[in-house]
Protein backbone atom coordinates (compact mmCIF):
# COMPACT_ATOMS: atom_id res chain seq x y z
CA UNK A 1 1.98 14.36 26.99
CA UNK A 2 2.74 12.60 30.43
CA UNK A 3 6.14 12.89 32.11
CA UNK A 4 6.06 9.19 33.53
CA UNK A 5 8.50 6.63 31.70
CA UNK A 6 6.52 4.38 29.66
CA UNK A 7 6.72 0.36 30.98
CA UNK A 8 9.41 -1.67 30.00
CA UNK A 9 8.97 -4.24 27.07
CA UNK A 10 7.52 -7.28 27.87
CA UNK A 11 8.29 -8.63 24.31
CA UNK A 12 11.19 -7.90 21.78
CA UNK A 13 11.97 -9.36 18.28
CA UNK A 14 14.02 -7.89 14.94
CA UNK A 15 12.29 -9.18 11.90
CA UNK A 16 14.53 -9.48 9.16
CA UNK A 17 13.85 -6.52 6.39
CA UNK A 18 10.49 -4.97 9.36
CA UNK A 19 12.96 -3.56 12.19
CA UNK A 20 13.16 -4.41 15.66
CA UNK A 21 9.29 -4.25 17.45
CA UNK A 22 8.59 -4.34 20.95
CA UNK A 23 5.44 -5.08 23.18
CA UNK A 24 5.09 -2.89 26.19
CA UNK A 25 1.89 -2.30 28.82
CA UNK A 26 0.07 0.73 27.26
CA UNK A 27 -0.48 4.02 29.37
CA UNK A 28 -4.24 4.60 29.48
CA UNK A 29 -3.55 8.20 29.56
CA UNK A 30 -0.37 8.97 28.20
CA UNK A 31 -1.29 6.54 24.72
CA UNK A 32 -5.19 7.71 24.96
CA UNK A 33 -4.24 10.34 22.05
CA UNK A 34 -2.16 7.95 20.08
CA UNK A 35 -5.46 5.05 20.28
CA UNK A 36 -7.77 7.26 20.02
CA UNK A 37 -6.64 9.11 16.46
CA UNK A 38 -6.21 5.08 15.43
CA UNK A 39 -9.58 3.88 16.74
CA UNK A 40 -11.89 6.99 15.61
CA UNK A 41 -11.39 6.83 11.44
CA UNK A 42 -13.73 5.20 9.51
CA UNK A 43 -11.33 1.89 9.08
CA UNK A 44 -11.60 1.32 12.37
CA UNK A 45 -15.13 1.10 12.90
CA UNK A 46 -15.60 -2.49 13.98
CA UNK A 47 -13.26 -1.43 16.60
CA UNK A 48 -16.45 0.02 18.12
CA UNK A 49 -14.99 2.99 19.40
CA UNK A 50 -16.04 5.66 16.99
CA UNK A 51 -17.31 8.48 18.34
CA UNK A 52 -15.82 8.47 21.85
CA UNK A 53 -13.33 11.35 23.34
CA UNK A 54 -9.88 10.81 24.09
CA UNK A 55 -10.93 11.07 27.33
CA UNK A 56 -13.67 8.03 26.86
CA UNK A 57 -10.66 5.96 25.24
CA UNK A 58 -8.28 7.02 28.23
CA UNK A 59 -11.14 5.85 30.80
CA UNK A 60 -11.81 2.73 29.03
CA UNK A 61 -8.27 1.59 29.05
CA UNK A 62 -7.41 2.61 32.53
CA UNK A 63 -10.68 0.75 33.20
CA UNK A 64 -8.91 -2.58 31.62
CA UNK A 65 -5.73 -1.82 33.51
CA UNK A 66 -7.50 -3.03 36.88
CA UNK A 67 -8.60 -6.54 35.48
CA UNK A 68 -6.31 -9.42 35.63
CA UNK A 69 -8.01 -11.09 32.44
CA UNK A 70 -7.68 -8.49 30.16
CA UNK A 71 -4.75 -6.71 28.87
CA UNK A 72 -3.35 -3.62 26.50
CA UNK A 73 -0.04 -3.57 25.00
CA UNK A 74 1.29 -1.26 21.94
CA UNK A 75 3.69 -2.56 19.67
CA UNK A 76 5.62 -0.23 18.35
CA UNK A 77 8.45 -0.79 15.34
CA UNK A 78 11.51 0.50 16.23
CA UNK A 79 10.20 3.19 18.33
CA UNK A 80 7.46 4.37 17.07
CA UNK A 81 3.49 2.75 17.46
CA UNK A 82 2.29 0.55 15.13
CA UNK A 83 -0.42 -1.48 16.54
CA UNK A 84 -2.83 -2.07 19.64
CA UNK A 85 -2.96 -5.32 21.06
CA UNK A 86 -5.49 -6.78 23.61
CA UNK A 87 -4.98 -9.90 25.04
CA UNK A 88 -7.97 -11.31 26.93
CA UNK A 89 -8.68 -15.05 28.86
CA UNK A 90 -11.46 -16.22 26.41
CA UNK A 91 -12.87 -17.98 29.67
CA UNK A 92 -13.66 -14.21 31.25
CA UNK A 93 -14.75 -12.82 28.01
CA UNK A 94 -18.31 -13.47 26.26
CA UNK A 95 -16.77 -15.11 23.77
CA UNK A 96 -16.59 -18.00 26.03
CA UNK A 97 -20.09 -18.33 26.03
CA UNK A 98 -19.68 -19.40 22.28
CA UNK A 99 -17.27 -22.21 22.01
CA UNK A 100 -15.20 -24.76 23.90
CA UNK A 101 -12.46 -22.68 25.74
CA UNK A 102 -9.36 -25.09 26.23
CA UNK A 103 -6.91 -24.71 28.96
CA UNK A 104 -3.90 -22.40 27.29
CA UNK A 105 -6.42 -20.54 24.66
CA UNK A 106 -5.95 -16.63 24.81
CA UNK A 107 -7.84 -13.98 22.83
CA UNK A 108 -6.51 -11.35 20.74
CA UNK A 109 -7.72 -8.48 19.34
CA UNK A 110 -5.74 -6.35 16.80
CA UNK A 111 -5.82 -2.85 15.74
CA UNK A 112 -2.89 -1.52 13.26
CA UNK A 113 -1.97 2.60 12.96
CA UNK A 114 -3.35 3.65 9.82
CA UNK A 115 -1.02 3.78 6.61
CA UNK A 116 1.02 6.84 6.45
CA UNK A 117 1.43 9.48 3.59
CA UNK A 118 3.06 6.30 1.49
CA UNK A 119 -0.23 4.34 1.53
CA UNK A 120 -0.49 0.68 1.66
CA UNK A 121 2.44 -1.39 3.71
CA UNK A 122 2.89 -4.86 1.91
CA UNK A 123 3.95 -7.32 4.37
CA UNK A 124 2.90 -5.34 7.61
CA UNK A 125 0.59 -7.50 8.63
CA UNK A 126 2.29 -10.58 8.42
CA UNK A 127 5.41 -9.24 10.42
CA UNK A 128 3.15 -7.56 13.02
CA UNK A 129 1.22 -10.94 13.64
CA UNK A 130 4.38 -13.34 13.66
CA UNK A 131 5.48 -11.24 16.96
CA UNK A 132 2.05 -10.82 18.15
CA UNK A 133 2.53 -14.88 17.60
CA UNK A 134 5.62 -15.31 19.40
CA UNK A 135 4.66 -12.82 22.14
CA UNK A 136 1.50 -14.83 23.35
CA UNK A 137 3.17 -18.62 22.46
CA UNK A 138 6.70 -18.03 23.14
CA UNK A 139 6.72 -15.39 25.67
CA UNK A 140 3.41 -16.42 27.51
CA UNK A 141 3.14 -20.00 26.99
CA UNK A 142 -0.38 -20.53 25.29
CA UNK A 143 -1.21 -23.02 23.01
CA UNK A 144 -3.75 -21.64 21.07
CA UNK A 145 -4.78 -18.21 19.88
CA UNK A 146 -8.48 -17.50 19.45
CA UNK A 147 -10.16 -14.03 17.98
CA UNK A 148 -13.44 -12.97 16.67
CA UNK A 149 -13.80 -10.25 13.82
CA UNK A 150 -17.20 -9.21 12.50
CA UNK A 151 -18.50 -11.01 10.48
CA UNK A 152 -18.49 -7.77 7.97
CA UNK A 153 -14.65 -7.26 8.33
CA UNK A 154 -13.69 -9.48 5.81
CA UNK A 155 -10.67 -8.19 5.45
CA UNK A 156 -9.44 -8.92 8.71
CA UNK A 157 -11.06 -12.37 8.25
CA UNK A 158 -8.96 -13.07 5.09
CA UNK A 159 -5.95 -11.38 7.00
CA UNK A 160 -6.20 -14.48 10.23
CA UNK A 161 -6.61 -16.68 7.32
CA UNK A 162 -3.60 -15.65 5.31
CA UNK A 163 -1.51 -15.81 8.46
CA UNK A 164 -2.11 -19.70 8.95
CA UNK A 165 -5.66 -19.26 11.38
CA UNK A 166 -8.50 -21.94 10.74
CA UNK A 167 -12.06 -20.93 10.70
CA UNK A 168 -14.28 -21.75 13.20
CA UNK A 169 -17.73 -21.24 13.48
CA UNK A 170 -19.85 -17.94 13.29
CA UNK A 171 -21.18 -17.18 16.25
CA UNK A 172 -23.68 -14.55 18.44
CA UNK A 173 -21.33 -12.40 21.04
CA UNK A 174 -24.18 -11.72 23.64
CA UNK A 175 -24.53 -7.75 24.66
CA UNK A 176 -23.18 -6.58 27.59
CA UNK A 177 -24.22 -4.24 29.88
CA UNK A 178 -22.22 -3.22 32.45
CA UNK A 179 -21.63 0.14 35.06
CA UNK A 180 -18.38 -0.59 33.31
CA UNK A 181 -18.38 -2.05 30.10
CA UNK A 182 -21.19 -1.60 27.72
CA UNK A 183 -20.37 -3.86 24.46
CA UNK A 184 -23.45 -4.36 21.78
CA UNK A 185 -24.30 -7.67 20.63
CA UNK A 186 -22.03 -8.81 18.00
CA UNK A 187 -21.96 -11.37 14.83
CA UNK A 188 -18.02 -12.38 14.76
CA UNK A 189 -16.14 -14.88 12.78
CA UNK A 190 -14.26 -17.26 14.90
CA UNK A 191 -10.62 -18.65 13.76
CA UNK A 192 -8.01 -20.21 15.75
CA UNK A 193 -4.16 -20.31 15.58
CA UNK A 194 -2.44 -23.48 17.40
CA UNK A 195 0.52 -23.23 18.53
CA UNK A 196 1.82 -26.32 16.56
CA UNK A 197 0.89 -24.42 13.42
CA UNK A 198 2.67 -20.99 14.19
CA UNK A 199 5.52 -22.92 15.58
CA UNK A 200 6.15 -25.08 13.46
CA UNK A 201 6.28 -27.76 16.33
C-alpha cells in the first residue's frame, strides 16, 4: 500500500438504484495490485495482460502516465473499484490507421472487477457505461466514442451493442513494437457511440 492520497475525481455521478461512482487518475503503483488481480484471470484475457507481474502492470501504467494521449482512470462505486478505464486520442493510437478519425472521437477501453462471491451483477454494465458516457461527452466534450474489442470477445461486442454503439467495420490493428510498448497484431470489432445517441441530443 502507498501512503500518497489518491487524485481527486475528475468525474462524479449517483445512479439511481447503482450508488454514487467516481472517475479519478489511477496510481500506477499504488492501484498496480488492484489491476493486476483484475487483468490476470482468465476473463480478462483479451486484456492482453496475462501473465505479467504486478510490477510489469505498475511499469506499464506509470509508462502511460507520461503520454498526453493516453490516459488511466478507475471508477470506483461508492468507494470501492469497479472498473479500469483508458481513454486514448484514436489519432495517436493504431487504431487510427484503420478508419476515419473525426475531430472530437476518443477511444475507450473497458475492463470491469470481476463478480464477487454473489456472481453475476445484472445491470452493471449498463450503469458503469452511462458514466463512462457522461464522463468522456459531458465532462470532456467529445462527440463520439470509438473502441475496438476482439473480434473473439463477443460478449463485450454484444455489451457496446446493447448500450446503444453501432458497428463498424472489422478491422487489422497493426503490431507494435516499441522500447516501450510492445502490442501484437490484433483482429478487433469496431463500434461507435455519438454523442447525439447517448445524449439524447
Amino acid at each position: 500500500m502507498s501512503d500518497r492520497p489518491t487524485a481527486a475525481p475528475v468525474h462524479e455521478q449517483t445512479v439511481g438504484g447503482f450508488g454514487t461512482v467516481t472517475v479519478r487518475p489511477l496510481d500506477p503503483h499504488a492501484d498496480a495490485g488492484t489491476v493486476h488481480t483484475w487483468a490476470s484471470g482468465e476473463r480478462a484475457v483479451f486484456w492482453g495482460m496475462n501473465g505479467l507481474t504486478q510490477e510489469q502492470v505498475a511499469g506499464i501504467y506509470a509508462h502511460m502516465a507520461t503520454l498526453d494521449t493516453h490516459h488511466a482512470l478507475l471508477m470506483e462505486r461508492d468507494g470501492d473499484p469497479v472498473a479500469l478505464l483508458q481513454t486514448y486520442e484514436p489519432g495517436a493510437d493504431r487504431v487510427g490507421e484503420c478508419y476515419d478519425v473525426r475531430p472530437g472521437d476518443i477511444g475507450l477501453h473497458l475492463l470491469l472487477a470481476p463478480a464477487g462471491p454473489g456472481g453475476e451483477r445484472p445491470g452493471w454494465t449498463s450503469a458503469l457505461l452511462t458514466v463512462v458516457a457522461a464522463y468522456l461527452f459531458r465532462t470532456l466534450g467529445r462527440s463520439r466514442v470509438v473502441v475496438d474489442p476482439d473480434v473473439r470477445n463477443e460478449k463485450a461486442v454484444a455489451r457496446f451493442l446493447r448500450q446503444g454503439f453501432t458497428a463498424g467495420p472489422a478491422v487489422v490493428l497493426p503490431e507494435v513494437d516499441l522500447p516501450d510498448v510492445y502490442l501484437p497484431r490484433k483482429e478487433a470489432q469496431l463500434a461507435f457511440l455519438a454523442r447525439e445517441v447517448a445524449c439524447g441530443e
